[in-house]
PDB file of N, CA and C in Angstrom:
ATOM      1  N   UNK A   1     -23.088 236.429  45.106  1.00  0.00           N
ATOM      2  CA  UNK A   1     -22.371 235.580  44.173  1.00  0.00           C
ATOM      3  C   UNK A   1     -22.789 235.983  42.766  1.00  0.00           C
ATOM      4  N   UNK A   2     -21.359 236.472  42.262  1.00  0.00           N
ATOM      5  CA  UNK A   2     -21.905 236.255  40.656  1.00  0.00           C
ATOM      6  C   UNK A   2     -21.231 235.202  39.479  1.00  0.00           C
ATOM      7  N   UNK A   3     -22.699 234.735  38.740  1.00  0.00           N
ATOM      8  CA  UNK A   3     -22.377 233.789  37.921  1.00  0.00           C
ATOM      9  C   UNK A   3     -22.190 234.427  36.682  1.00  0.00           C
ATOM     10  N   UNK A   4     -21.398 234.040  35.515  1.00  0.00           N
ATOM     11  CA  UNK A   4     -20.730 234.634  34.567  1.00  0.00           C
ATOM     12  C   UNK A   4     -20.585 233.171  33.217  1.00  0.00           C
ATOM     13  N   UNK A   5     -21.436 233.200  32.018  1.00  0.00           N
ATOM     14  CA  UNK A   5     -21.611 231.958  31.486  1.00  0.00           C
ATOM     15  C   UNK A   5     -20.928 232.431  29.717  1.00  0.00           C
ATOM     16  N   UNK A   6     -19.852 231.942  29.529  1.00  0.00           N
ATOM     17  CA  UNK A   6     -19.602 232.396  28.252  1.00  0.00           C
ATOM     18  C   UNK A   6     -20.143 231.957  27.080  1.00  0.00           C
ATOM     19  N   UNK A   7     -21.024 231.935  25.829  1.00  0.00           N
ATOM     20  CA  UNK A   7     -21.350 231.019  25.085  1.00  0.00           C
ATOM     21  C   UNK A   7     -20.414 231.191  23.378  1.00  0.00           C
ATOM     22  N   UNK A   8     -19.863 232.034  23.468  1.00  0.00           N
ATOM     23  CA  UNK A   8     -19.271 231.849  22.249  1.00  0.00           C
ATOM     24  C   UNK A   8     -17.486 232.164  22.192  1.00  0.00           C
ATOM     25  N   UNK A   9     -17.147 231.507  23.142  1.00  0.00           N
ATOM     26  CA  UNK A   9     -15.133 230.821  23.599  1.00  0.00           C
ATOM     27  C   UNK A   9     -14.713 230.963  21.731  1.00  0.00           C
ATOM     28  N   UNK A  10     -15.472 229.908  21.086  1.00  0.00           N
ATOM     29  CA  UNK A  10     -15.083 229.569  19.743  1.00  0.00           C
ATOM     30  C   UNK A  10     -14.895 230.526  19.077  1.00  0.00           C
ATOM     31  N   UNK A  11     -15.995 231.990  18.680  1.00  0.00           N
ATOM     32  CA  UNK A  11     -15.560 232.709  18.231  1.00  0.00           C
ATOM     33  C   UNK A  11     -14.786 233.681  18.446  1.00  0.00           C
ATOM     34  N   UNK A  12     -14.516 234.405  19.771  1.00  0.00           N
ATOM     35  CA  UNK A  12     -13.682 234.707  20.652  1.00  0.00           C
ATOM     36  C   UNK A  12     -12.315 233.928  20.004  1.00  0.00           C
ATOM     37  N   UNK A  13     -11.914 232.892  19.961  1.00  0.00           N
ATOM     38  CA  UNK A  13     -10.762 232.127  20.061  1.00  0.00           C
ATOM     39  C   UNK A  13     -10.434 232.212  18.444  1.00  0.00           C
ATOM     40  N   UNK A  14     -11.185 232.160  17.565  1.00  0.00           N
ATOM     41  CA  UNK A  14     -11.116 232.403  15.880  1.00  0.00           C
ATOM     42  C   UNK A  14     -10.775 233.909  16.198  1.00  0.00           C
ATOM     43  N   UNK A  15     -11.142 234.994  16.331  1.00  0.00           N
ATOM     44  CA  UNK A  15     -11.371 236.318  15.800  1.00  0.00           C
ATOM     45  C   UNK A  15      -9.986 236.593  16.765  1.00  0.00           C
ATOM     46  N   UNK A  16      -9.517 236.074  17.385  1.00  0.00           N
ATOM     47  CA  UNK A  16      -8.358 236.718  18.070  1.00  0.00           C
ATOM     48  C   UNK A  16      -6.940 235.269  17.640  1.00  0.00           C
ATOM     49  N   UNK A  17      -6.907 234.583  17.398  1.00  0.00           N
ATOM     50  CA  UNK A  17      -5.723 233.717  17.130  1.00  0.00           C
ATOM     51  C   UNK A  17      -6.155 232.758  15.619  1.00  0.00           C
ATOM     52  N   UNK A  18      -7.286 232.963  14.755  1.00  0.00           N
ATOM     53  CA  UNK A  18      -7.415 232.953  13.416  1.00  0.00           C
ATOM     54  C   UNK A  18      -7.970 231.525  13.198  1.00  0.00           C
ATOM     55  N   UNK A  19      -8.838 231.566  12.384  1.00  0.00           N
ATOM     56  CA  UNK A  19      -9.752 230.310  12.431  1.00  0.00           C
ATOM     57  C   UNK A  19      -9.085 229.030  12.018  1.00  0.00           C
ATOM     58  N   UNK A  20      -7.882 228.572  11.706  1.00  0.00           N
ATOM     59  CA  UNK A  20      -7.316 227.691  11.490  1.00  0.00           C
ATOM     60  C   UNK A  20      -6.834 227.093  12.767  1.00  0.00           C
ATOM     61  N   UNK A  21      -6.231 228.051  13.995  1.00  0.00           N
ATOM     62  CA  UNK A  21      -6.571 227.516  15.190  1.00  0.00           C
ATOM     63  C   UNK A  21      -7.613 227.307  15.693  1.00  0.00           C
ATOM     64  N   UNK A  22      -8.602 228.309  15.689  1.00  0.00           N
ATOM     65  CA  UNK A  22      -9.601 227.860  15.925  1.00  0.00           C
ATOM     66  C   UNK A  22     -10.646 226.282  15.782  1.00  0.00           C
ATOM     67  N   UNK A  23     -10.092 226.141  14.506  1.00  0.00           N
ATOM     68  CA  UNK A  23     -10.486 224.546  13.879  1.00  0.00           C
ATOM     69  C   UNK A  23      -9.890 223.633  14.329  1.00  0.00           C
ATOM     70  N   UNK A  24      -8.155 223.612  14.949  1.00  0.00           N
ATOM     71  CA  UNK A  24      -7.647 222.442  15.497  1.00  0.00           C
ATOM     72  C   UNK A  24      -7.898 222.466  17.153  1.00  0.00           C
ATOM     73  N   UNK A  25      -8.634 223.169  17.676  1.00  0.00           N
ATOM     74  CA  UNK A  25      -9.067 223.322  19.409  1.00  0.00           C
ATOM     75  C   UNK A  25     -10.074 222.653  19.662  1.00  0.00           C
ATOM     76  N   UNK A  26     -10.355 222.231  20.567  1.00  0.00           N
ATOM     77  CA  UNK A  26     -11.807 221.244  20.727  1.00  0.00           C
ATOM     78  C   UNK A  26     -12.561 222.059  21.515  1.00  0.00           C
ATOM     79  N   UNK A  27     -13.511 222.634  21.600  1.00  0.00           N
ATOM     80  CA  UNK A  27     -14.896 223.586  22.205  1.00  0.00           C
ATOM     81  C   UNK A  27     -14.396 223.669  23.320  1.00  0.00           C
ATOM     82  N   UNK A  28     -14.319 222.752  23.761  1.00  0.00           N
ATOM     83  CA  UNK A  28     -14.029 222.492  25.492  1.00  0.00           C
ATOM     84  C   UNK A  28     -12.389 223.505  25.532  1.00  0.00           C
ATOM     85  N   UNK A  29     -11.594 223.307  24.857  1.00  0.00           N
ATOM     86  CA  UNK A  29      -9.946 223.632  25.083  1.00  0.00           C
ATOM     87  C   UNK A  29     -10.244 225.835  24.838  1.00  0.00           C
ATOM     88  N   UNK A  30     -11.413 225.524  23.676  1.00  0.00           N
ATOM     89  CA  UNK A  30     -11.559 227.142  23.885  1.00  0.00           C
ATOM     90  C   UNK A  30     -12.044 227.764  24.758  1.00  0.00           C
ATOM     91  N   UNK A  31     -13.082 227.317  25.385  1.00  0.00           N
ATOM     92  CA  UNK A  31     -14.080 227.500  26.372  1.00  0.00           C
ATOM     93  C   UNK A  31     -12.958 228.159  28.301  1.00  0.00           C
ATOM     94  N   UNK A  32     -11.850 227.031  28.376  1.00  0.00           N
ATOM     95  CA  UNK A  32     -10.758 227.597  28.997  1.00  0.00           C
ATOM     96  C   UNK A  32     -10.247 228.487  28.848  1.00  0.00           C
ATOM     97  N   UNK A  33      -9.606 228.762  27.234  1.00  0.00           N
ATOM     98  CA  UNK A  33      -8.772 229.614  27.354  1.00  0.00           C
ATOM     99  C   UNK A  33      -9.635 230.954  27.411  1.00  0.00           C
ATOM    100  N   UNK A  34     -10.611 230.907  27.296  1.00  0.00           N
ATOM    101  CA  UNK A  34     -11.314 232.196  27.264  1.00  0.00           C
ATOM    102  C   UNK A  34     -11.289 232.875  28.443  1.00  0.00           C
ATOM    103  N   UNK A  35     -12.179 231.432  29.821  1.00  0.00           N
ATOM    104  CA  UNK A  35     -12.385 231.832  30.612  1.00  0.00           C
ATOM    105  C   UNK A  35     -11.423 232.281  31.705  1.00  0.00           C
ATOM    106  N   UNK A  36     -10.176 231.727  31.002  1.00  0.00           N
ATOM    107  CA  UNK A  36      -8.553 231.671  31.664  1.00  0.00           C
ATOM    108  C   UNK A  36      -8.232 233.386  31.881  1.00  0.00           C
ATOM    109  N   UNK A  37      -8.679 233.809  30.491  1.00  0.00           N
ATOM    110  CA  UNK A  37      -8.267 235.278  30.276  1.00  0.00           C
ATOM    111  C   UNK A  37      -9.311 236.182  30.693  1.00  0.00           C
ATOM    112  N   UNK A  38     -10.440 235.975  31.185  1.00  0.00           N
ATOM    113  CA  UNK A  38     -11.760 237.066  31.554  1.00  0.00           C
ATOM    114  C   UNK A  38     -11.520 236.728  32.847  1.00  0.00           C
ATOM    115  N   UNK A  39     -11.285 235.636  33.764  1.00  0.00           N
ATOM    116  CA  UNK A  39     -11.032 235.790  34.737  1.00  0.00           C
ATOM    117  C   UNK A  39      -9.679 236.364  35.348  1.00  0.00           C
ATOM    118  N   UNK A  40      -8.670 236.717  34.667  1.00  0.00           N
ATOM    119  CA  UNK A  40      -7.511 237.140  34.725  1.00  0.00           C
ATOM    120  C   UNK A  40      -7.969 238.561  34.767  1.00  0.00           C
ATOM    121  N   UNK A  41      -8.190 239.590  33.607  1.00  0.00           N
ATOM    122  CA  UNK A  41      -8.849 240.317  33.278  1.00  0.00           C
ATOM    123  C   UNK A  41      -9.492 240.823  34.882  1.00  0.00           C
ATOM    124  N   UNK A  42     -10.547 240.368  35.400  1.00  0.00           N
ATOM    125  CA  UNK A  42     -11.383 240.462  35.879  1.00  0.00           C
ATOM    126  C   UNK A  42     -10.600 240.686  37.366  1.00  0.00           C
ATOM    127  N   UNK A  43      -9.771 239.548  37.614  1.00  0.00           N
ATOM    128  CA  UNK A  43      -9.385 240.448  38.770  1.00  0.00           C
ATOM    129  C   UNK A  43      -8.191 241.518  38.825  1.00  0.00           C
ATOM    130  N   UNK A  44      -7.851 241.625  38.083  1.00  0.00           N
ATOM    131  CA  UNK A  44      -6.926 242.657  37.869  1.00  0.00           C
ATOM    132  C   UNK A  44      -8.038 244.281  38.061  1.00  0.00           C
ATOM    133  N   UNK A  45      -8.871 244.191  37.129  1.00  0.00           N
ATOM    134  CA  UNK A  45      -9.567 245.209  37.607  1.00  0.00           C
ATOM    135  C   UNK A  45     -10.399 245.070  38.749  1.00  0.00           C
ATOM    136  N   UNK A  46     -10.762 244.010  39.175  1.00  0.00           N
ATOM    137  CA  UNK A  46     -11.590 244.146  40.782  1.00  0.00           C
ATOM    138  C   UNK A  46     -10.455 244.483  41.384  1.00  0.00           C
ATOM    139  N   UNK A  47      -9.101 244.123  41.871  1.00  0.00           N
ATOM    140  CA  UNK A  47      -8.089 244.403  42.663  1.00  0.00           C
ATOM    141  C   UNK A  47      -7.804 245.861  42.320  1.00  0.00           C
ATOM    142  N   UNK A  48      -7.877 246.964  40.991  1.00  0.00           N
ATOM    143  CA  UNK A  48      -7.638 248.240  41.328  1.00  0.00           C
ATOM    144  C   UNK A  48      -8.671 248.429  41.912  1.00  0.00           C
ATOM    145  N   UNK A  49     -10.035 248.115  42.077  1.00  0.00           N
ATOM    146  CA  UNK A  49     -11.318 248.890  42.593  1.00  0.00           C
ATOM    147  C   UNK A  49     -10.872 248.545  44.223  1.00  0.00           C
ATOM    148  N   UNK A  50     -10.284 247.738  45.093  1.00  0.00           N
ATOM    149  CA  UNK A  50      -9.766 247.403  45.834  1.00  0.00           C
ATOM    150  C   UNK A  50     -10.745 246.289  46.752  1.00  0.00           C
ATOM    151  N   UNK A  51     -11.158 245.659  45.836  1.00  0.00           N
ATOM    152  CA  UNK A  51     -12.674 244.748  46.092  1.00  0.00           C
ATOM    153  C   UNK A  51     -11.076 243.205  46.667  1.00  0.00           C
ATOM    154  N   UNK A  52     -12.062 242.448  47.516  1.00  0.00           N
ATOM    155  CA  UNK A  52     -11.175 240.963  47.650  1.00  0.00           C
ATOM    156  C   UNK A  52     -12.192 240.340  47.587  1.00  0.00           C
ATOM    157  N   UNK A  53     -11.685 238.964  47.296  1.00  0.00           N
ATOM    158  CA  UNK A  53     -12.649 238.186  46.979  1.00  0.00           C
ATOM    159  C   UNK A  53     -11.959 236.230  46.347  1.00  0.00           C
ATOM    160  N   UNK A  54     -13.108 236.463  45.811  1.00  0.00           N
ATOM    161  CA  UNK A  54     -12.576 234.417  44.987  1.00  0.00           C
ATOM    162  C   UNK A  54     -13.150 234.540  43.676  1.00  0.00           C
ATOM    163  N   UNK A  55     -12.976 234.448  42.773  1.00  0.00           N
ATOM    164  CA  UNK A  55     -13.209 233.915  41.615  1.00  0.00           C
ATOM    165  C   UNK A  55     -12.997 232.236  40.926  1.00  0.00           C
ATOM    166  N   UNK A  56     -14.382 231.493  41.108  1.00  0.00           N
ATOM    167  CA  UNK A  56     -14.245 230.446  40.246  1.00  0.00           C
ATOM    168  C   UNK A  56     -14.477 229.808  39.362  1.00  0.00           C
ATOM    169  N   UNK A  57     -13.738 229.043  38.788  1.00  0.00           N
ATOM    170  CA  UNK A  57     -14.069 228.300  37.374  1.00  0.00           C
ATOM    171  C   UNK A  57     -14.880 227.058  37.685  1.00  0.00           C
ATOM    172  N   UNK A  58     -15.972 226.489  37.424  1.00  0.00           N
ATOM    173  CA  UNK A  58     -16.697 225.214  37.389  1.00  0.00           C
ATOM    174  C   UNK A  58     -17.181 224.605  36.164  1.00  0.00           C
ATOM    175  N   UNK A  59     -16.606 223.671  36.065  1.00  0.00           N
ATOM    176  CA  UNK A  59     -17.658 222.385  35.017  1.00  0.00           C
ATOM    177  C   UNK A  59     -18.917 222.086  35.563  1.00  0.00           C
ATOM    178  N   UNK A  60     -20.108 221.648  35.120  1.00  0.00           N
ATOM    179  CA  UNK A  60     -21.547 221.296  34.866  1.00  0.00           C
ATOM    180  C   UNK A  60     -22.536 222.001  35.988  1.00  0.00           C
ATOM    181  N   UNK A  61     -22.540 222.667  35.812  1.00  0.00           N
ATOM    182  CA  UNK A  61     -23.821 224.012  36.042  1.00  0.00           C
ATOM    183  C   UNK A  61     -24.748 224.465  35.116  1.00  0.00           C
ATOM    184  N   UNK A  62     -25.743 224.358  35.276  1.00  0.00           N
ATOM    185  CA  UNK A  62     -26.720 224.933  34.536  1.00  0.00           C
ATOM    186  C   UNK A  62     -28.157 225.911  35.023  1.00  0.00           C
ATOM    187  N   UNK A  63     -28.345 227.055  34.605  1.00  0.00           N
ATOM    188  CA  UNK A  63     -29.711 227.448  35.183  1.00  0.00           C
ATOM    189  C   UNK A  63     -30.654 227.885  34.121  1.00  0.00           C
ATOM    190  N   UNK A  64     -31.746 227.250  34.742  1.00  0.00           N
ATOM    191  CA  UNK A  64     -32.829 227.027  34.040  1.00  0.00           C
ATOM    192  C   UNK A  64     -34.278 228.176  34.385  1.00  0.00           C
ATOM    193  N   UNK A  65     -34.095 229.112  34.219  1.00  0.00           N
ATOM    194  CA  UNK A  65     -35.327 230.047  34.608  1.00  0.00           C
ATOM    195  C   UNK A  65     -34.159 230.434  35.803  1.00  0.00           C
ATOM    196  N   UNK A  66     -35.681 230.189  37.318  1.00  0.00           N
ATOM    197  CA  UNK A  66     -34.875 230.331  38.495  1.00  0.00           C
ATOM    198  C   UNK A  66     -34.194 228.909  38.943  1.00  0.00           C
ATOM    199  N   UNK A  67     -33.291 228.136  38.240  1.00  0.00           N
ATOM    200  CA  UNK A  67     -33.452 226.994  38.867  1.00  0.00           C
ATOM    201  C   UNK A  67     -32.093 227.024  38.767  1.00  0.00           C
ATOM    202  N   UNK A  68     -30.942 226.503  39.711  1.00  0.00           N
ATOM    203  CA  UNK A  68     -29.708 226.437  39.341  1.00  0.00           C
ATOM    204  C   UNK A  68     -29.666 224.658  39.486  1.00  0.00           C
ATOM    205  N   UNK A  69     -28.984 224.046  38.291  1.00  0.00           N
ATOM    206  CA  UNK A  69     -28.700 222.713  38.347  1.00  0.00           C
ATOM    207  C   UNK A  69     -27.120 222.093  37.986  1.00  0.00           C
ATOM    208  N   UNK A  70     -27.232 221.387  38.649  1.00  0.00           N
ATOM    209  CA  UNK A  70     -25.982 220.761  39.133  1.00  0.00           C
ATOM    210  C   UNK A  70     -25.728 219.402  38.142  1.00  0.00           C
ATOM    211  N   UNK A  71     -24.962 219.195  37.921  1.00  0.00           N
ATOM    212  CA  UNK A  71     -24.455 218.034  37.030  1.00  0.00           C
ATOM    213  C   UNK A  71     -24.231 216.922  37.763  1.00  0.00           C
ATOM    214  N   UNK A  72     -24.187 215.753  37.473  1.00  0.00           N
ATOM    215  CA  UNK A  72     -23.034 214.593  37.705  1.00  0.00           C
ATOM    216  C   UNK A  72     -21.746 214.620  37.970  1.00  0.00           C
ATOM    217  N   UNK A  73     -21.220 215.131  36.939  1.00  0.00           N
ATOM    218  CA  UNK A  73     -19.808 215.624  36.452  1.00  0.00           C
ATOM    219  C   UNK A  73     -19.619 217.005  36.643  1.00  0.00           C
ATOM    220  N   UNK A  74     -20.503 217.604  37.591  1.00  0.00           N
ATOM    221  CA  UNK A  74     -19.852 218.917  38.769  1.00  0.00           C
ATOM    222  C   UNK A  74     -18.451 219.079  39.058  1.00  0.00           C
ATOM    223  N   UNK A  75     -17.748 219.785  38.361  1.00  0.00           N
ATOM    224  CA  UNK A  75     -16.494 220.231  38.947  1.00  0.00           C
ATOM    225  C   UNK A  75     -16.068 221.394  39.122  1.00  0.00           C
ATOM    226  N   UNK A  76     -14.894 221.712  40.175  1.00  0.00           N
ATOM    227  CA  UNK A  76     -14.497 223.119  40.163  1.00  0.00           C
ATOM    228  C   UNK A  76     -13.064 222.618  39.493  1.00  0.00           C
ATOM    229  N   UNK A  77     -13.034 223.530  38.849  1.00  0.00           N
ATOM    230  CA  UNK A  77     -11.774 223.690  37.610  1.00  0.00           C
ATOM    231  C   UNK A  77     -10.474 224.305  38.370  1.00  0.00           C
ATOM    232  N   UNK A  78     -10.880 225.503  38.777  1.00  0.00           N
ATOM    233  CA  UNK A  78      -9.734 226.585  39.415  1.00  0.00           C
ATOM    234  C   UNK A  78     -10.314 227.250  40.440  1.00  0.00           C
ATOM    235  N   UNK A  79      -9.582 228.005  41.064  1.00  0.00           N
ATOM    236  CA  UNK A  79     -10.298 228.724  42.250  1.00  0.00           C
ATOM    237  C   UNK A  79      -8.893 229.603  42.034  1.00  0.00           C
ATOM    238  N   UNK A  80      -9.546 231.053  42.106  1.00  0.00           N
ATOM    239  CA  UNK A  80      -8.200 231.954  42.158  1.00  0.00           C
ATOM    240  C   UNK A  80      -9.075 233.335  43.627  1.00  0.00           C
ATOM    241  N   UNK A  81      -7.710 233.751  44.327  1.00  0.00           N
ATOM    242  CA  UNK A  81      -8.147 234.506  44.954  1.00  0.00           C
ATOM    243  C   UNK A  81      -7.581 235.846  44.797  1.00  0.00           C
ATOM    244  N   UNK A  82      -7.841 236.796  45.598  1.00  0.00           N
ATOM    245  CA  UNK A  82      -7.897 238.288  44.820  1.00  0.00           C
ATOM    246  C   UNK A  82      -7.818 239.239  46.230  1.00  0.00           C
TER     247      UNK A  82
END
């Protein structure tokens, strides 16, 4: 399993659609569209390597050293397959 943690959606989302959008998006609304498009991205090229598989999106995960932690508000967002 690989985990994949984006931390900067916001600037990503300014430097490609211009910081005035950027300013009316809420962290959270960039944080999607980012991950909307790297996971898109992502299997498009795992599918030429001819890899199958799942790719998913989750709300409240966190890891801490070796520690993987789980939220309250744990969700899976999307699940796309490949």
């Amino acid at each position: 399993m690989i985990l994949l943690k984006i931390t900067n959606a916001s600037d990503v989302v300014a430097s490609k659609a211009g910081k005035l959008f950027e300013k009316m998006t809420p962290e959270m609304i960039d944080q999607k569209l980012v991950e909307s498009q790297v996971i898109q991205q992502m299997i498009e090229q795992l599918q030429l390597e001819g890899l199958k598989g799942q790719i998913s999106s989750v709300k409240g995960l966190e890891i801490n050293e070796d520690n993987l932690i789980t939220k309250s508000s744990f969700k899976i967002r999307s699940i796309k397959t490949f």
